[in-house]
Protein backbone atom coordinates (compact mmCIF):
# COMPACT_ATOMS: atom_id res chain seq x y z
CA UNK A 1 106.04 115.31 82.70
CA UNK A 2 107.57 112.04 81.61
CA UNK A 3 109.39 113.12 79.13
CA UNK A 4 110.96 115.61 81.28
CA UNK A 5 111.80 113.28 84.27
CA UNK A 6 113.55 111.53 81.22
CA UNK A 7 115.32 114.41 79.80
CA UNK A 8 115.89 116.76 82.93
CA UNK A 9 117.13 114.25 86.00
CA UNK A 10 119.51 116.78 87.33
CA UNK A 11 118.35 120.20 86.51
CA UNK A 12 114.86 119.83 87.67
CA UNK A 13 113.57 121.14 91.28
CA UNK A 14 109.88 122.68 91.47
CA UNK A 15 106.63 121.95 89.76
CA UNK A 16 103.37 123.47 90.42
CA UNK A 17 100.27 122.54 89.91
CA UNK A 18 97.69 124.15 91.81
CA UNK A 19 94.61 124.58 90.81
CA UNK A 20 94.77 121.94 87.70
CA UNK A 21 93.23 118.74 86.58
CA UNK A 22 96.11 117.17 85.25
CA UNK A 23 94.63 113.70 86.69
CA UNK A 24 96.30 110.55 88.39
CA UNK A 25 98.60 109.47 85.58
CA UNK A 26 101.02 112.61 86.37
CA UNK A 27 100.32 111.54 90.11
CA UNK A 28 102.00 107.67 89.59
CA UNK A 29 104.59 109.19 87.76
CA UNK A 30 105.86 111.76 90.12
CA UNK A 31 105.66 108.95 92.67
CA UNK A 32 107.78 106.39 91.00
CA UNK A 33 110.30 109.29 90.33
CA UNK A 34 110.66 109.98 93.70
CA UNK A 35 110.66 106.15 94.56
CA UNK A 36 113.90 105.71 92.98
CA UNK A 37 117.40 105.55 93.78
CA UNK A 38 118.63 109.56 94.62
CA UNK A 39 121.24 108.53 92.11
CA UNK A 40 119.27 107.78 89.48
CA UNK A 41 115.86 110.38 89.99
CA UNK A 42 115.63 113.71 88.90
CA UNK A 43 115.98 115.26 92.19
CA UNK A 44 112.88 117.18 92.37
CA UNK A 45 112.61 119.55 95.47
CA UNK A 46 109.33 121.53 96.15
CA UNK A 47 105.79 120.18 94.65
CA UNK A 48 102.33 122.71 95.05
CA UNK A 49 99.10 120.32 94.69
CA UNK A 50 96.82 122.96 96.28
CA UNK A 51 93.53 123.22 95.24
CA UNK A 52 93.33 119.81 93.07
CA UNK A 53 90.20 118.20 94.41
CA UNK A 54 90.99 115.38 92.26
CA UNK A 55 93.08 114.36 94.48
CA UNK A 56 90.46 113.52 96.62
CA UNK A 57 88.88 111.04 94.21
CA UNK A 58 91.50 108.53 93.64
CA UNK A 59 92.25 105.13 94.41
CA UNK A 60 93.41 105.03 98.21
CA UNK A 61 96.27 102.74 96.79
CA UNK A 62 98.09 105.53 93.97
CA UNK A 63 97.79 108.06 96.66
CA UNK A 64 99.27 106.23 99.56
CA UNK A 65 102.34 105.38 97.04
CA UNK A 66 102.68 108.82 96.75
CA UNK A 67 102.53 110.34 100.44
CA UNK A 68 105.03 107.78 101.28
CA UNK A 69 107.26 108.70 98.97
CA UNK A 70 106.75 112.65 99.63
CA UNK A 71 109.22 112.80 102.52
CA UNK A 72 112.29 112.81 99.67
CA UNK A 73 110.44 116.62 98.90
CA UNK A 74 111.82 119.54 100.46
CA UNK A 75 108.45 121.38 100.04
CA UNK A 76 105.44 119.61 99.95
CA UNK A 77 101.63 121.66 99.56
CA UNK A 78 99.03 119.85 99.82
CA UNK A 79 96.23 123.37 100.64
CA UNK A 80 92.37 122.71 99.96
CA UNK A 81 92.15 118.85 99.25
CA UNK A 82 90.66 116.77 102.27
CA UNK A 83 93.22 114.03 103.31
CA UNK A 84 91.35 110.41 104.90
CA UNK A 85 92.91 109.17 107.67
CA UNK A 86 94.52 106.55 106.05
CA UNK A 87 96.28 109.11 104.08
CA UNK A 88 97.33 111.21 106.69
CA UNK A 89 98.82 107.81 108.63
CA UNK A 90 100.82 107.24 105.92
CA UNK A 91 102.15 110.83 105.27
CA UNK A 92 102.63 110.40 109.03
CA UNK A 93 105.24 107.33 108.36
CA UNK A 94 107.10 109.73 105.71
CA UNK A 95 107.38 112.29 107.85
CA UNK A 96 108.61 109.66 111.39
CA UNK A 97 111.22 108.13 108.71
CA UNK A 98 114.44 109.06 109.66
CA UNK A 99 115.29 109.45 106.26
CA UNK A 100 112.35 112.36 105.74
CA UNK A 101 113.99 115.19 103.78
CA UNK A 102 110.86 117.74 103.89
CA UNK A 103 111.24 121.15 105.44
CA UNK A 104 107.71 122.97 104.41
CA UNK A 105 105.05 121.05 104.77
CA UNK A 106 101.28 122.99 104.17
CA UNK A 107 98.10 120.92 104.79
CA UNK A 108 96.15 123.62 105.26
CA UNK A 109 91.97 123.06 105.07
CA UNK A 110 92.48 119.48 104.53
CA UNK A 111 89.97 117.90 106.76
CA UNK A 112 92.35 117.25 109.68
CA UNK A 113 90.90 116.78 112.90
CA UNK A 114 91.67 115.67 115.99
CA UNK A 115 92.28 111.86 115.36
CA UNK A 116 94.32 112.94 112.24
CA UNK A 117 96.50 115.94 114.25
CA UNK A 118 97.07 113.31 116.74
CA UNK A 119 98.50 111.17 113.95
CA UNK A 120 100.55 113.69 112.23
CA UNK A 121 102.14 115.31 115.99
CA UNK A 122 103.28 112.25 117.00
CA UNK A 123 105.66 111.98 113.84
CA UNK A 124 106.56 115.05 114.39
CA UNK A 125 108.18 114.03 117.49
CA UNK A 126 110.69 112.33 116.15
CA UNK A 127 111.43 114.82 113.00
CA UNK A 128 114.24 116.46 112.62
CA UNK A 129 114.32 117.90 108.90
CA UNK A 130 110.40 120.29 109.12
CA UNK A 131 111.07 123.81 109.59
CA UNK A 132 107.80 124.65 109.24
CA UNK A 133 104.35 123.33 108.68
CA UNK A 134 101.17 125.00 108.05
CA UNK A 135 97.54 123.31 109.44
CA UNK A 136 95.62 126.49 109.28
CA UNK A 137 91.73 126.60 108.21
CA UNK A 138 91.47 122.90 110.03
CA UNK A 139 88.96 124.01 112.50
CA UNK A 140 88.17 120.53 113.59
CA UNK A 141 91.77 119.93 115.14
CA UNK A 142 90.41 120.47 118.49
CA UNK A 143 91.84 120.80 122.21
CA UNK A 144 93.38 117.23 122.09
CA UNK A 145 95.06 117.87 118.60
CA UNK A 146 96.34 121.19 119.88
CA UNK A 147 97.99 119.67 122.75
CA UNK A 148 99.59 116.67 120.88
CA UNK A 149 101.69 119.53 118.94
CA UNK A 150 102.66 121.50 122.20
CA UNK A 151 103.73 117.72 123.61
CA UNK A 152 105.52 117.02 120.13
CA UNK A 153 107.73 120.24 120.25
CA UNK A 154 108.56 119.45 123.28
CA UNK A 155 110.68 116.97 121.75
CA UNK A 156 111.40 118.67 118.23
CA UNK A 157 114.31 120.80 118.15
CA UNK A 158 114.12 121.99 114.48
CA UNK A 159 111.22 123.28 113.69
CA UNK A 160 110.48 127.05 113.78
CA UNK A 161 107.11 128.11 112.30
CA UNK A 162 103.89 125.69 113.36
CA UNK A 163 100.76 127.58 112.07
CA UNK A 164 97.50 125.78 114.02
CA UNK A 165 93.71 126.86 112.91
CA UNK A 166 93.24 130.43 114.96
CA UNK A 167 91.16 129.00 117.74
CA UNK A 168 93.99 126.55 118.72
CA UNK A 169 96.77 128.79 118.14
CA UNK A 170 95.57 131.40 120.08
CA UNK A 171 94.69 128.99 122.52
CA UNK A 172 98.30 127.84 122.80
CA UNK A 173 100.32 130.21 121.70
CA UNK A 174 102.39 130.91 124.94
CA UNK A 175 103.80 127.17 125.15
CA UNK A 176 103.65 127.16 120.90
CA UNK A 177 106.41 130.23 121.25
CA UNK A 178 107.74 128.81 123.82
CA UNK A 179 109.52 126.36 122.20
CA UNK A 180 109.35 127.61 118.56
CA UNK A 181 111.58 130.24 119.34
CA UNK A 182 114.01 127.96 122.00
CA UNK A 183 114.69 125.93 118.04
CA UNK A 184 114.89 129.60 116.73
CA UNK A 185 117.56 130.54 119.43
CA UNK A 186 119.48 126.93 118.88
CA UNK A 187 117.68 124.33 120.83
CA UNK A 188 119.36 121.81 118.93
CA UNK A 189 122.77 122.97 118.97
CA UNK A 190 122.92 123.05 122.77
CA UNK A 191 121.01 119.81 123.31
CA UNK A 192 123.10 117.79 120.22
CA UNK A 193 125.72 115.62 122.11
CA UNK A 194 128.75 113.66 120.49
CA UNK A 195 131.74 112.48 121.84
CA UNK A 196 134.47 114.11 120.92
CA UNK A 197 138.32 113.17 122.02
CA UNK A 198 136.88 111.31 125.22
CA UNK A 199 136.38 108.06 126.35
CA UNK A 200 133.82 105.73 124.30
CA UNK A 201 130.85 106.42 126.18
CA UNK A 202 131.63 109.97 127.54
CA UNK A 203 129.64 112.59 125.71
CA UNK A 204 130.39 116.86 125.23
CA UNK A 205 127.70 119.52 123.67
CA UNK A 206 128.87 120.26 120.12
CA UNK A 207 128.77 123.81 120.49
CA UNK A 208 131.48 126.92 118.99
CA UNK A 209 133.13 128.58 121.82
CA UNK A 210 131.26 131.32 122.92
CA UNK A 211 127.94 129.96 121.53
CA UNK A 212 126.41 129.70 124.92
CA UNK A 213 126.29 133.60 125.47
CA UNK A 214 124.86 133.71 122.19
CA UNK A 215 122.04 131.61 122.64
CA UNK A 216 121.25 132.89 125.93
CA UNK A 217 121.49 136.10 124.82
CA UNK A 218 119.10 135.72 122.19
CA UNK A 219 116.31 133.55 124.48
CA UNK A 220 116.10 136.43 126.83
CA UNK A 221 114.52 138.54 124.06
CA UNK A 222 112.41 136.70 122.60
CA UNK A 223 111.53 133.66 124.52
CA UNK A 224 108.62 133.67 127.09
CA UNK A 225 109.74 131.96 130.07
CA UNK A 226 106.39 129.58 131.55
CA UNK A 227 105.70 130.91 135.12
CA UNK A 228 105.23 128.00 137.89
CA UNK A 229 101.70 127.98 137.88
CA UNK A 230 101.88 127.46 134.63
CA UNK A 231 99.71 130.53 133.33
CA UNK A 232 101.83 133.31 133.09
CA UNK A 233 104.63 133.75 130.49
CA UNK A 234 107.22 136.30 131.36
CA UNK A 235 111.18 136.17 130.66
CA UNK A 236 114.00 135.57 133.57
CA UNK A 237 117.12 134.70 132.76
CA UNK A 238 117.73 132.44 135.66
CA UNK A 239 115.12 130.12 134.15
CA UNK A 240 116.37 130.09 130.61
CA UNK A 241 120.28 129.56 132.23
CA UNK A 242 118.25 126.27 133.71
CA UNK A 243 116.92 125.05 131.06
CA UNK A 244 119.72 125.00 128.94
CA UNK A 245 122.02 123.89 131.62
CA UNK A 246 118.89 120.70 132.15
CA UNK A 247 120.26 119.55 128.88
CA UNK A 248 123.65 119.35 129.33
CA UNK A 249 125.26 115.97 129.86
């Protein structure tokens, strides 16, 4: 691995391990490649570390170095090796960083519950590069956990695929939907403000003309509009029109 991080900086994108035993050494040096400079790494994209229980064995310090670090992935899977909470608190940092390049992101059956869901929803808040993450087969995520995520994409207006263990998805999968498939439909577009040929301090949505039909078009077939009472989901255009017309300036 070395020797190819030395040889291979810029043709170099995916490397899977799953399932091996290749041990911590290969572990400190895929984390000091993707500690340096983009300029000067080999600009590795998508790493698969399902299914190494080694993992779980090592110094608390070499890990850490490396879940900080993992947010310069695009793809990072983690399946089948228990995460402590000190681990997941620090993935959590990659992912809040503003800088956090990942869009997959599977932790499934690694020993996250509540406390630790609770952790990784709240940076997911503030993310704006996951697509999608996976947290399937963590049956200990819990009520609590399950509503951190429905509070976080509330807020997050890029991802599109969440996957929680069955219990909690079915549990929430109205509001989960909800908003999955408002980012589907182009959330983000219609909330993204920047001013453009006004005043400093003016703002105007950064959106194509004609987008707006589009979008609206789109949310009325597939998005489930929340009823009042809050436990019906049904679809009315009026109250898709209002919330998109909420997040105008």
């Amino acid at each position: 691995i070395e020797s190819v991080f030395a040889s291979s900086r810029s043709s170099l994108r995916m490397l899977g391990f799953s399932g091996s035993t290749v041990g911590p050494r290969t572990l400190h040096t895929i984390a000091t490649e993707l500690s340096l400079p983009q300029e000067e790494s080999c600009q590795l994209d998508y790493l698969d570390f399902s299914f190494c229980k080694w993992l779980e064995g090592l110094d608390q310090p070499l890990m850490k170095s490396f879940l900080r670090h993992a947010s310069q992935l695009k793809g990072l899977n983690l399946a089948h090796t228990r995460l402590e909470l000190d681990e997941v608190i620090e993935l959590a940092g990659a992912i809040a960083d503003s800088n956090c390049k990942t869009e997959q992101l599977n932790l499934t059956k690694c020993g996250i519950e509540t406390k630790k869901a609770t952790v990784l929803a709240e940076a997911l808040r503030s993310n704006q590069s996951i697509r999608s993450m996976v947290l399937t087969k963590n049956n200990d995520v819990g009520v609590a956990g399950g509503r951190a995520f429905v509070k976080a994409l509330i807020q997050n207006t890029r991802i599109t695929s969440l996957m929680l263990p069955r219990n909690i998805q079915s549990m929430y999968y109205g509001r989960l939907m909800y908003y999955l498939n408002l980012n589907v439909a182009g959330r983000a577009l219609v909330i993204n403000r920047k001013t453009t040929g006004r005043s400093e301090g003016s703002s105007a949505i950064d959106i194509p003309q004609g987008l707006w039909a589009l979008i609206l078009a789109r949310c009325q077939n597939i998005v489930p509009s929340l009823s009042q009472d809050g436990n019906h989901y049904y679809c009315q255009p009026h109250d898709l029109t209002l919330f998109f017309l909420r997040s105008c300036p």
